[in-house]
C-alpha atoms as a PDB file:
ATOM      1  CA  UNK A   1     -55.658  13.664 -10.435  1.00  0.00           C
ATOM      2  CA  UNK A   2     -52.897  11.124 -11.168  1.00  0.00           C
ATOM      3  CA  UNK A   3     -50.103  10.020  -8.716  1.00  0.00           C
ATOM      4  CA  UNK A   4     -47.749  12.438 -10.164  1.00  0.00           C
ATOM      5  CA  UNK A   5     -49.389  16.098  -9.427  1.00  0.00           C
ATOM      6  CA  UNK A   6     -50.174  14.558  -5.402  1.00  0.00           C
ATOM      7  CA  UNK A   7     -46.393  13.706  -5.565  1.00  0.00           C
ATOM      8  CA  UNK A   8     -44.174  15.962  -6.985  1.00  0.00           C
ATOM      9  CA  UNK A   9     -40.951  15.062  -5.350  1.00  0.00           C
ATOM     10  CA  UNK A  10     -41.250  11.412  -6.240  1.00  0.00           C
ATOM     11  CA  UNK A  11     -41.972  12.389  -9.806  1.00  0.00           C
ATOM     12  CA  UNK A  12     -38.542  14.621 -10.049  1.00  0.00           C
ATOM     13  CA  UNK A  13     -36.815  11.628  -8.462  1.00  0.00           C
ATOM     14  CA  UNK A  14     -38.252   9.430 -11.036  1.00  0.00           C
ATOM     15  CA  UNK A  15     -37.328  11.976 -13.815  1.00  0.00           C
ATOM     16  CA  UNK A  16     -33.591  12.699 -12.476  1.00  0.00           C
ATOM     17  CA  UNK A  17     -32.764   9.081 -11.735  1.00  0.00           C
ATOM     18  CA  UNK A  18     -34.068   8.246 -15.770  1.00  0.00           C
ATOM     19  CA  UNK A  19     -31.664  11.292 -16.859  1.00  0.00           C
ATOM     20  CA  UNK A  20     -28.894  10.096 -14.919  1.00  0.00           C
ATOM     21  CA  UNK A  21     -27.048   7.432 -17.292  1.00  0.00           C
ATOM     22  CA  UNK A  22     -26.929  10.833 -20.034  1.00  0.00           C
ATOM     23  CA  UNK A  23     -25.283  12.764 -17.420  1.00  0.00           C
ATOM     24  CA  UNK A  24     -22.806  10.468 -16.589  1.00  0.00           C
ATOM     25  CA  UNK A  25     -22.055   9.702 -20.100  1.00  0.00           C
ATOM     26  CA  UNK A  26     -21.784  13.433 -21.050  1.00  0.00           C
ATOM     27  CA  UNK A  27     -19.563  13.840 -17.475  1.00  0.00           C
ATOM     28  CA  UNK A  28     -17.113  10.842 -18.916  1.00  0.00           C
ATOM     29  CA  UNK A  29     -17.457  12.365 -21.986  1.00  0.00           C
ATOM     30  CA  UNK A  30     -16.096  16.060 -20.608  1.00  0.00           C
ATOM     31  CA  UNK A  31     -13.724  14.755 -18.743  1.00  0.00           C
ATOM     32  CA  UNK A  32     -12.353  12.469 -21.339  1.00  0.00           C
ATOM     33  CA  UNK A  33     -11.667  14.478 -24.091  1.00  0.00           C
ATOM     34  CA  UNK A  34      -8.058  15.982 -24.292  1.00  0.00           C
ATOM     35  CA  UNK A  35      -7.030  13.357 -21.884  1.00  0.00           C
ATOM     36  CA  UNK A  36      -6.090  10.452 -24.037  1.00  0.00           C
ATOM     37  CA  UNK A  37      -5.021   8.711 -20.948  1.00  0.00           C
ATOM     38  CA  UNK A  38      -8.725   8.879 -19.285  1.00  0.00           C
ATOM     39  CA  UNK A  39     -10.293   7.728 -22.680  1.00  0.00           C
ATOM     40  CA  UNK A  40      -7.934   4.655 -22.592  1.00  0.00           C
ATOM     41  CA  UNK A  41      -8.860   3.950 -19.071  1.00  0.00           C
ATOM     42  CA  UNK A  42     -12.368   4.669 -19.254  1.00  0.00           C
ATOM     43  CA  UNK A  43     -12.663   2.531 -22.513  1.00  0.00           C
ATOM     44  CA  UNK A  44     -10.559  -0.705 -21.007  1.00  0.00           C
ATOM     45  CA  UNK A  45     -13.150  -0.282 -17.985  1.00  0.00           C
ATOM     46  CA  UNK A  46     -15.970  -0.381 -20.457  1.00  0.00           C
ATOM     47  CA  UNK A  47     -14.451  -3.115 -21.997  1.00  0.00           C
ATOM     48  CA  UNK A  48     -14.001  -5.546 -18.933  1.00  0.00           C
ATOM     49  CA  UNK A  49     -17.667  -4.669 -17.732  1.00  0.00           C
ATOM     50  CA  UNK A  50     -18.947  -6.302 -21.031  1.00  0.00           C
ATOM     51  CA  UNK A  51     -16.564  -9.054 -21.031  1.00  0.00           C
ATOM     52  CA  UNK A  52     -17.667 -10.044 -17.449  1.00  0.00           C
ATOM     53  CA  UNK A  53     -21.522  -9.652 -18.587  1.00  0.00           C
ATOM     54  CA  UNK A  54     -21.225 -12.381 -21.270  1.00  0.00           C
ATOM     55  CA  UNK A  55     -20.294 -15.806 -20.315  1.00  0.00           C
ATOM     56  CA  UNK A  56     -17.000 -17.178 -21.351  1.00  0.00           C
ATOM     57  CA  UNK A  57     -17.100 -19.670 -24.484  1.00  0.00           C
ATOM     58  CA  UNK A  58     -15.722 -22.873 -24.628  1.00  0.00           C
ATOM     59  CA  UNK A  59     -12.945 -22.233 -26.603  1.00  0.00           C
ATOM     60  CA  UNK A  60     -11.843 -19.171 -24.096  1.00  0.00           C
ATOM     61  CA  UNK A  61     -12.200 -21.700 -21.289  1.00  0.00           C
ATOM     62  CA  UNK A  62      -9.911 -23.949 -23.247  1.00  0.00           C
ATOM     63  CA  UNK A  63      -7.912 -20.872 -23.798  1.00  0.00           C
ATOM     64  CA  UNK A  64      -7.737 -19.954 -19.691  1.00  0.00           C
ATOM     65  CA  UNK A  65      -6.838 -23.940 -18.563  1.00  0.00           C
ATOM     66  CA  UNK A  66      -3.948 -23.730 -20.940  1.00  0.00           C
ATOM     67  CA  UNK A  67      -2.510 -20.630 -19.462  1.00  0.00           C
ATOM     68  CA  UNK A  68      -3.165 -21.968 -15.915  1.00  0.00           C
ATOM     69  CA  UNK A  69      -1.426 -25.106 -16.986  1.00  0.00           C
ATOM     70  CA  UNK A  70       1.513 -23.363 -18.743  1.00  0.00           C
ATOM     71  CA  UNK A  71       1.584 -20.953 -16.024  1.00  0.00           C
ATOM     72  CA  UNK A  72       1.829 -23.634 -12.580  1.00  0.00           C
ATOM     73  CA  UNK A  73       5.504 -24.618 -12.977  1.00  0.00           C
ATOM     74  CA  UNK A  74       6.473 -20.407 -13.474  1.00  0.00           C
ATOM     75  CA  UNK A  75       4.291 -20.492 -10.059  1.00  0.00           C
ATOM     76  CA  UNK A  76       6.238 -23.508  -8.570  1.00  0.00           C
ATOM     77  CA  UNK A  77       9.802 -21.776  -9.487  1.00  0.00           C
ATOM     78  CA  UNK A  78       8.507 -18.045  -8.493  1.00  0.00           C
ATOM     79  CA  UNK A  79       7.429 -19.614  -4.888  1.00  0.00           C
ATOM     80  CA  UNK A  80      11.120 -21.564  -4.482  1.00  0.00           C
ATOM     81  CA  UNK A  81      13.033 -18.581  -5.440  1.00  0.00           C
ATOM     82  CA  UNK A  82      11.546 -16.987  -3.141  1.00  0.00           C
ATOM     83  CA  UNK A  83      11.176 -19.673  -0.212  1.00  0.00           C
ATOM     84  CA  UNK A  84      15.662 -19.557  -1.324  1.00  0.00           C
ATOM     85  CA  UNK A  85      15.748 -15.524  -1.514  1.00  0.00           C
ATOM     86  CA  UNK A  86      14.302 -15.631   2.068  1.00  0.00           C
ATOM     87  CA  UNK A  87      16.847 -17.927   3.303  1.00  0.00           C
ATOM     88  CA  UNK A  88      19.721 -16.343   1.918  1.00  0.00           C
ATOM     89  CA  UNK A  89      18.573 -12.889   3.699  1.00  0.00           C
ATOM     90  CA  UNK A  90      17.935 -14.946   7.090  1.00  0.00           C
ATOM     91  CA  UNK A  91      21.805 -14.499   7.801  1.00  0.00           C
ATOM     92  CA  UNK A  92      22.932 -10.774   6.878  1.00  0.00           C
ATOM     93  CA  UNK A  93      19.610 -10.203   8.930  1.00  0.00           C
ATOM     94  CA  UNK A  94      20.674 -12.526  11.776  1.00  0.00           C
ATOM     95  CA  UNK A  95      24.317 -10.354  11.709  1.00  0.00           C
ATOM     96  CA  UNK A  96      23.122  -7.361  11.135  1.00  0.00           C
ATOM     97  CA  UNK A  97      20.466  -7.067  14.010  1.00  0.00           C
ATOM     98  CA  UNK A  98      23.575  -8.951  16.096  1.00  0.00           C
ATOM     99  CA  UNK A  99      25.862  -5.957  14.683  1.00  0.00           C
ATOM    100  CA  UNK A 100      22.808  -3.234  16.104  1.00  0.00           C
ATOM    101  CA  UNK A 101      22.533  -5.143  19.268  1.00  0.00           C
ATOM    102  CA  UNK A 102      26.422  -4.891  20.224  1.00  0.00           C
ATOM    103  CA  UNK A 103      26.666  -1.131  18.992  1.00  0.00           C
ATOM    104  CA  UNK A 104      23.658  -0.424  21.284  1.00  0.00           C
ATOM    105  CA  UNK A 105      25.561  -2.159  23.964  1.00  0.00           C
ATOM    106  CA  UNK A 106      28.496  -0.576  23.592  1.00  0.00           C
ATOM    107  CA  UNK A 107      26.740   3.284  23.652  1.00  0.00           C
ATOM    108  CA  UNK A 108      25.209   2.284  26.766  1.00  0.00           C
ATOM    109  CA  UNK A 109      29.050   1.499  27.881  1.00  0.00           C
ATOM    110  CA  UNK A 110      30.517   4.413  26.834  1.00  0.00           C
ATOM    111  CA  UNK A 111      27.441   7.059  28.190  1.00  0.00           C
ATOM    112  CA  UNK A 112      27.495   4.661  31.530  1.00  0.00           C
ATOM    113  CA  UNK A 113      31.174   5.781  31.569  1.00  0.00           C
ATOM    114  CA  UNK A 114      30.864   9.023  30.583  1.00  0.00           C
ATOM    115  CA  UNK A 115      28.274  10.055  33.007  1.00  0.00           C
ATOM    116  CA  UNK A 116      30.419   8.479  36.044  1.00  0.00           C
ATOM    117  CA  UNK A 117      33.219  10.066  34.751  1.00  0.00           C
ATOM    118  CA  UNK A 118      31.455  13.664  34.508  1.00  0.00           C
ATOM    119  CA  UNK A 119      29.983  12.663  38.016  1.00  0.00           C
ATOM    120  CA  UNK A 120      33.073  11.910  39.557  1.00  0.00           C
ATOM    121  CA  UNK A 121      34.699  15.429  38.011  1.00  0.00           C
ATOM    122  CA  UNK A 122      31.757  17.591  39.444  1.00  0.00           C
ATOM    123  CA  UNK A 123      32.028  15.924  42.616  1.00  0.00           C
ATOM    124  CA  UNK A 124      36.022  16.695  42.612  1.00  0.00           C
ATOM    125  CA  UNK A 125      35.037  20.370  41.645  1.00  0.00           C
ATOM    126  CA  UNK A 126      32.589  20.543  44.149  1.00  0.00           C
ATOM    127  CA  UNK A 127      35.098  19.119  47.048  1.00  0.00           C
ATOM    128  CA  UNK A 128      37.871  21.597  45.411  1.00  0.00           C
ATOM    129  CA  UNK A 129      35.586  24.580  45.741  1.00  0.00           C
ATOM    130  CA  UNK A 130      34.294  23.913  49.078  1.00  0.00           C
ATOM    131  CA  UNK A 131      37.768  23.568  50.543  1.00  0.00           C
ATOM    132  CA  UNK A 132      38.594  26.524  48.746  1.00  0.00           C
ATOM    133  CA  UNK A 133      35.776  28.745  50.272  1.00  0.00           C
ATOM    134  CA  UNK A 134      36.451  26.893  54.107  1.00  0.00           C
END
């Protein structure tokens, strides 16, 4: 009797997890035809898994300090203009959250004076109708 037959489930997990790269590849596969968008995708993925599997030669080393090099002063001007942009904003911010703060002020002003107003006018009513009904 042989580990399989006393073990059924283990064997079908065996057997399903060996059939599971085809089903994937025949799910991709589905999925990707008529939709040239998912084969592009799917094949760029493919193509950075294998380039991150085999180690980098010399040359593309080479290849990836010169960019880095090249690319360090873009980095140094991208981080001023920025550092500058931010700034140049600090002001218009400064005035505009001064410009909020005084309209805010001057809506609590004018509902302040509203409100005593309408108080001060039901009050009067109030005193007119009383005398009224004395």
């Amino acid at each position: 009797m042989s580990m399989y037959e006393t073990n059924p489930t283990a064997h079908d997990k065996v057997e399903a997890l060996a059939a599971a790269p085809a089903q994937v590849n025949a799910q991709v596969k589905a999925k990707a035809q008529g939709n040239p968008l998912a084969a592009g995708l799917i094949a760029f993925g493919a193509g950075l898994l294998v380039s991150s599997l085999v180690a980098p030669s010399q040359k593309e080393r080479q290849a990836a300090q010169q960019l880095k090099s090249a690319a360090e002063p873009l980095a140094t001007q991208l981080t001023g203009a920025a550092k500058d942009m931010v700034q140049d904003l600090k002001e218009p911010a400064q005035d505009a959250l001064d410009y909020v703060k005084a309209a805010a002020a001057d809506g609590v002003q004018n509902v302040k004076a509203e409100g005593q107003g309408a108080a001060t006018d039901v009050k009067d009513r109030a005193t007119g109708a009383k005398e009224r009904l004395s």
